[in-house]
Protein backbone atom coordinates (compact mmCIF):
# COMPACT_ATOMS: atom_id res chain seq x y z
CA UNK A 1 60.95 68.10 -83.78
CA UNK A 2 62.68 65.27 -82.19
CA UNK A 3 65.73 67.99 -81.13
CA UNK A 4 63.62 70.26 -79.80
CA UNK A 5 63.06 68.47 -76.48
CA UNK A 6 66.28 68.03 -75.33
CA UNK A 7 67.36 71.16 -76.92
CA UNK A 8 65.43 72.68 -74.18
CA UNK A 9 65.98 70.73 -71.47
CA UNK A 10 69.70 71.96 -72.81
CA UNK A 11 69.26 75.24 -72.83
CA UNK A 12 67.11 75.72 -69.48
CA UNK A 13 69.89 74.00 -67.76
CA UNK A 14 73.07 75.65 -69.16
CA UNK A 15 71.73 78.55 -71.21
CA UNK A 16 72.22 81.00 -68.73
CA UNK A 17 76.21 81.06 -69.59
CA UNK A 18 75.90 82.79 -72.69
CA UNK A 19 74.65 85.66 -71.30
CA UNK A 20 76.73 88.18 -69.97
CA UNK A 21 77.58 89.43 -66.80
CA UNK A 22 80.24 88.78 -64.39
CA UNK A 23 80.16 85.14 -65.63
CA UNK A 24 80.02 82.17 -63.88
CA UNK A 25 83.78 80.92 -64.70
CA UNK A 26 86.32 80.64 -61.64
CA UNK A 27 88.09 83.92 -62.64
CA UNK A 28 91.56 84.79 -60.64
CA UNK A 29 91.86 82.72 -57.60
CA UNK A 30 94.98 83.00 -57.07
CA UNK A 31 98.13 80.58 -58.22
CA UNK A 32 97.66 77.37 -57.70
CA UNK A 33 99.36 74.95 -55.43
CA UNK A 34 98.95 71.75 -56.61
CA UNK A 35 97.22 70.51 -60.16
CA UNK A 36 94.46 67.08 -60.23
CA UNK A 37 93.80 65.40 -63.28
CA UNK A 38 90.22 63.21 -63.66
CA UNK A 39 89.63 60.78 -66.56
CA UNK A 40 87.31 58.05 -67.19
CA UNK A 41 89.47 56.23 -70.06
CA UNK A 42 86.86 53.87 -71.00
CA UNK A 43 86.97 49.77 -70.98
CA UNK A 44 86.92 50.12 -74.94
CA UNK A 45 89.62 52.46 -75.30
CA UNK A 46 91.92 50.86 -77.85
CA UNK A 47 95.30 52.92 -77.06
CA UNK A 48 95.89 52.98 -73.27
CA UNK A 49 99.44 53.89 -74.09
CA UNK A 50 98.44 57.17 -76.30
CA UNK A 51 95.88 58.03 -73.50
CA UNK A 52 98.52 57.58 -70.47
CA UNK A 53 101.33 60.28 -72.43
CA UNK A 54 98.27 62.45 -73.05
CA UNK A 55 97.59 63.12 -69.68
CA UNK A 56 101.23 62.94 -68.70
CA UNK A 57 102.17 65.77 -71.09
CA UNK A 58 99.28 67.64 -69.20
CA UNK A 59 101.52 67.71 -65.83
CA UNK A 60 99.07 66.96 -63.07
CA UNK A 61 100.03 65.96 -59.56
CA UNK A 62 97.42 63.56 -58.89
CA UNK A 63 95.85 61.56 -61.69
CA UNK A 64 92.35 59.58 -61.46
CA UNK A 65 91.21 57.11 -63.67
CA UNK A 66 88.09 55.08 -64.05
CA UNK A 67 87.30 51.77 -66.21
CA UNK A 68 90.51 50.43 -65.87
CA UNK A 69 90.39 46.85 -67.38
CA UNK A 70 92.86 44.16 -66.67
CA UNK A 71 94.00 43.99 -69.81
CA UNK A 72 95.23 47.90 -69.48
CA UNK A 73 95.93 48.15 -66.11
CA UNK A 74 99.36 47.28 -66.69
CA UNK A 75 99.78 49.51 -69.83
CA UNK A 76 98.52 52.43 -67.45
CA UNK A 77 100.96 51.68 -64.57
CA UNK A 78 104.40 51.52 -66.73
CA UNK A 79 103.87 54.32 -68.70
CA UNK A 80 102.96 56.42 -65.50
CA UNK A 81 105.08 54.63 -62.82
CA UNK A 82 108.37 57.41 -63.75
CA UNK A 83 106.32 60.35 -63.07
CA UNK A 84 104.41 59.01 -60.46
CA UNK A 85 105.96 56.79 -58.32
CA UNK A 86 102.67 56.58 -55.57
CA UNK A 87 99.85 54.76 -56.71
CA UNK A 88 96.52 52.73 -55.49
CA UNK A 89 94.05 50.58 -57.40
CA UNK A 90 90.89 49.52 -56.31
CA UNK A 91 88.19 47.31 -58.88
CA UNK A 92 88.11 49.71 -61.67
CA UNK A 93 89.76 52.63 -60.48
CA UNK A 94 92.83 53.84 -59.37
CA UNK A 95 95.10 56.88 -58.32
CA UNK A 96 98.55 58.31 -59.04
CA UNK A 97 100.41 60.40 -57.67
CA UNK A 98 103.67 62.44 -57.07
CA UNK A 99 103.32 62.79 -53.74
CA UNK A 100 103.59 59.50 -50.99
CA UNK A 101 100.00 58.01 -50.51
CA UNK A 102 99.03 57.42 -47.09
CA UNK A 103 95.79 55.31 -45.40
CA UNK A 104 95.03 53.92 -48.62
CA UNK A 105 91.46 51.83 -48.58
CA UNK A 106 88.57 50.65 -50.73
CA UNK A 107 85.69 53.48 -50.57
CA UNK A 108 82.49 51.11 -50.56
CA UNK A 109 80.29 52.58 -52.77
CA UNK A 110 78.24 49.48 -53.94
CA UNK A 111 74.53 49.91 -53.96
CA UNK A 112 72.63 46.75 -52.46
CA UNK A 113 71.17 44.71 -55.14
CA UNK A 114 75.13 45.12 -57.23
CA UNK A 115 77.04 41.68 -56.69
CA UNK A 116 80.27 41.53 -54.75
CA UNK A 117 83.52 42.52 -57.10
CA UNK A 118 81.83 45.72 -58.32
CA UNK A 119 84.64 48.08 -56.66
CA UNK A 120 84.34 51.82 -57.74
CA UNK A 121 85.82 53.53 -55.08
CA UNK A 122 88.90 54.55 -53.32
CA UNK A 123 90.42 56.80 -50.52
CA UNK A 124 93.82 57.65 -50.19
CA UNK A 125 95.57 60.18 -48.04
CA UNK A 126 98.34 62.42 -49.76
CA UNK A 127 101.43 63.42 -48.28
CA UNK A 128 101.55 67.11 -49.94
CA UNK A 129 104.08 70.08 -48.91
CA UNK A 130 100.61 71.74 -47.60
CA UNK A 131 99.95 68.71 -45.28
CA UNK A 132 98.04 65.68 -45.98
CA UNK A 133 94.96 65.82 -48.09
CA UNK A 134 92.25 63.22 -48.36
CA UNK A 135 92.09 62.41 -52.06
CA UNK A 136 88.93 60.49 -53.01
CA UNK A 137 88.30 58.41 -55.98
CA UNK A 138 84.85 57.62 -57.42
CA UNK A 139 83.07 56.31 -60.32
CA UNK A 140 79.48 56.59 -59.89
CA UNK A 141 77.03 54.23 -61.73
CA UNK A 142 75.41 55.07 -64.77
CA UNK A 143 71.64 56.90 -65.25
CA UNK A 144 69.78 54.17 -67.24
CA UNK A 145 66.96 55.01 -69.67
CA UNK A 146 63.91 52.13 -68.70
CA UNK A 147 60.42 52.13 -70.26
CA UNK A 148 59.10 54.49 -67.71
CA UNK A 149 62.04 57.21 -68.25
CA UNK A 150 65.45 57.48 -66.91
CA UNK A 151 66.16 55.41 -63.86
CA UNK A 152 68.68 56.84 -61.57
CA UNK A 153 68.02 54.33 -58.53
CA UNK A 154 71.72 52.90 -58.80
CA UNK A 155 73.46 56.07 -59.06
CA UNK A 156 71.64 58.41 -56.24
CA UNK A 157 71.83 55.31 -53.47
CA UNK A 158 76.17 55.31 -54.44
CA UNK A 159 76.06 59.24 -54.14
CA UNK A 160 74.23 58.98 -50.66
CA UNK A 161 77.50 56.56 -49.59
CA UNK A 162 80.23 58.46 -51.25
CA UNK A 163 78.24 61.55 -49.03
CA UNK A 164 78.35 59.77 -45.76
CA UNK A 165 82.41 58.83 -46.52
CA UNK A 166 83.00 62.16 -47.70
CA UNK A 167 81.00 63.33 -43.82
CA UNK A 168 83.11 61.21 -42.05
CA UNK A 169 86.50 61.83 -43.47
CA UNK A 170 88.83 63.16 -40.28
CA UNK A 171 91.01 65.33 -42.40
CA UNK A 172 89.81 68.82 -43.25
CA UNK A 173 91.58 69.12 -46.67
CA UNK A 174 89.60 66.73 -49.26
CA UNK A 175 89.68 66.36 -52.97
CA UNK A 176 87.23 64.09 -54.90
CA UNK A 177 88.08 63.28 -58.29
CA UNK A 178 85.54 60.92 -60.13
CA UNK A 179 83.00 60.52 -63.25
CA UNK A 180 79.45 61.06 -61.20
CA UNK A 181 77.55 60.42 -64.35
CA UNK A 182 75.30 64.20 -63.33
CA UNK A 183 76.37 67.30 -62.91
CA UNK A 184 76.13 69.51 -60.25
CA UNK A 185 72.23 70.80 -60.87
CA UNK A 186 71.68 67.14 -60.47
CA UNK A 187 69.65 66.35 -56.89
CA UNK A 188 70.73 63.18 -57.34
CA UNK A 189 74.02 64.10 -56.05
CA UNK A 190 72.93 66.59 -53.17
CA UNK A 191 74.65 63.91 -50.86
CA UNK A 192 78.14 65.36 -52.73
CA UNK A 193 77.36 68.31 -54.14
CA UNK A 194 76.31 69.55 -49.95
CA UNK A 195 79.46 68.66 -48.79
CA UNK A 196 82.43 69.70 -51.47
CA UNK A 197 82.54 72.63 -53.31
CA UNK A 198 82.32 72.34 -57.03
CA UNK A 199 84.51 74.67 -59.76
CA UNK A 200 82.08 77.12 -61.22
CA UNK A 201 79.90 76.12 -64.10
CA UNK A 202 81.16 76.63 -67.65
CA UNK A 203 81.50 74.86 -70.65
CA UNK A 204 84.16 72.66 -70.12
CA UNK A 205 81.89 70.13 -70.50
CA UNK A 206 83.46 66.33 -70.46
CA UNK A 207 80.72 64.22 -71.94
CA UNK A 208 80.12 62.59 -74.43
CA UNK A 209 84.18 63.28 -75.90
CA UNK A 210 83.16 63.55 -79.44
CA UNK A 211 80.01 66.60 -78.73
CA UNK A 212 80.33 67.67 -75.39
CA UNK A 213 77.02 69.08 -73.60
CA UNK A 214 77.32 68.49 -69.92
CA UNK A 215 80.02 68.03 -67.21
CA UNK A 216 79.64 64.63 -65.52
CA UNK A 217 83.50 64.56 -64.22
CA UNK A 218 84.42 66.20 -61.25
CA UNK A 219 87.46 67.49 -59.44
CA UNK A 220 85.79 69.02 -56.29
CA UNK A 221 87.19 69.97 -53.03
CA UNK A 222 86.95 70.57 -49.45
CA UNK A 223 88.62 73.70 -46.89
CA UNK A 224 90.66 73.99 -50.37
CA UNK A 225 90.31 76.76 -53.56
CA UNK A 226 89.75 75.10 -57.24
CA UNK A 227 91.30 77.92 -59.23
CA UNK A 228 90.82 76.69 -62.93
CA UNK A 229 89.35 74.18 -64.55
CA UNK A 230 89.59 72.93 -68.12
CA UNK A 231 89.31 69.94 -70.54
CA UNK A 232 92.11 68.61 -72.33
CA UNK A 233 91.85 66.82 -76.06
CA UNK A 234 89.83 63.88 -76.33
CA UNK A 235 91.90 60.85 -75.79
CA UNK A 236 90.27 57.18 -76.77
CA UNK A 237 87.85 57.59 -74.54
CA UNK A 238 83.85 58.48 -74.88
CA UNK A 239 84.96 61.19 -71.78
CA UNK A 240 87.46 63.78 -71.97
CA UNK A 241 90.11 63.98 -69.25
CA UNK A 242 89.60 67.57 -66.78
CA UNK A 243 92.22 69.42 -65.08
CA UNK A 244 92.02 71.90 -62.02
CA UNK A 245 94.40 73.75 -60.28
CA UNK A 246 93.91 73.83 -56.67
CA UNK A 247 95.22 76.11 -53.62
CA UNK A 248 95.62 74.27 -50.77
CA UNK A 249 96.61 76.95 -49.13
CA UNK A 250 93.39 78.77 -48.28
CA UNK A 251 89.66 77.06 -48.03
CA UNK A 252 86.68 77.18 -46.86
CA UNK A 253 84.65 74.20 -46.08
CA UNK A 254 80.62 75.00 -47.63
């Protein structure tokens, strides 16, 4: 009886995709032009190394990464530093890339009450073929379960900043690539979700890595086309890493 409950929140929310119909996934959008990688590796992952060539071998263009610990920052940047020379770090989380980064700053993201140091957030511009693209990193905090039932306080007052960045960002091209611990039928995250378009729900769900039910890592995008999107193997991490392809190419800003 104790399954039952969730089982159904389960199903309400994500049941729809097995029925049929013209689905839901993104279908043919066309080739795309550039490929984004986003992975929250965990603090307790015990083989940075193993994780890094994992998402190497995957061939992405930009790579995100959340939870990076001192200890493993440094694993993380040699073994990626040959295939992708650009990179920025900010508090936990960090960005590489093939292409030259640009404009690169801290994304404040910090909900009041969280003490100074707790950095989750970056923005970065990319230098692409397609012209420069604002590339935002974010790790959202997590939804806590309290006495009273799941507290979400934390979380929905970082998605209402990451929103107002995400407003205010000059360039029309944008990519955000983060763990948003919700997914997109979250309300929580109407401050994103209402400004980036999000790749079609599916079941590439990320979350947790060993029984995945729901996708709380995002690659979304702005007056740009998300043309696949997939999970790759689970690495030592409680997430598993997702890949898109983009178009720059062609967009539409919602």
């Amino acid at each position: 009886m104790a399954l039952l409950l969730p089982a159904a929140v389960w199903a309400h929310m994500f049941g729809c995709l097995l029925l049929p119909g013209d689905g839901d996934g993104d279908g043919d959008r066309g080739a795309p032009d550039i490929t984004a990688l986003q992975h929250n590796v965990s603090d307790e992952n015990g083989d940075p190394a193993d994780t890094a060539e994992a998402l190497i071998n995957a061939r992405p263009d930009l790579i995100a990464l959340e939870e990076l610990t001192p200890a493993a920052l440094p694993l993380y940047e040699s073994a990626l530093a040959p295939a992708y020379p650009h990179h920025a770090v900010e508090g936990t989380v960090g960005l590489w890339s093939k292409y030259p980064l640009a404009d690169v700053r801290l994304l404040d993201i910090r909900p009041e009450g969280i003490g100074e140091g707790w950095n989750r957030g970056l923005r970065a511009g990319a230098r692409t073929p397609w012209g420069e693209v604002a590339v935002y990193v974010a790790h959202l905090p997590s939804v806590r379960v309290r006495l009273g039932g799941f507290d979400s306080g934390y979380r929905d007052e970082s998605a209402g900043l990451l929103g107002e960045a995400l407003a205010a960002e000059d360039l029309a091209k944008v990519i955000l690539l983060g763990d948003l611990n919700g997914t997109v039928d979250d309300r929580g995250l109407a401050p994103v979700t209402s400004r980036m378009t999000a790749s079609a729900r599916d079941f590439a769900f990320s979350w947790p890595a060993a029984f995945p039910v729901s996708r709380i890592d995002h690659i979304m995008t702005r007056a740009a086309t998300v043309t696949d999107f997939r999970t790759l193997p689970a690495t030592g991490s409680d997430h598993l890493p997702v890949v898109a392809g983009i178009r720059l190419g062609i967009g539409l800003a919602p």
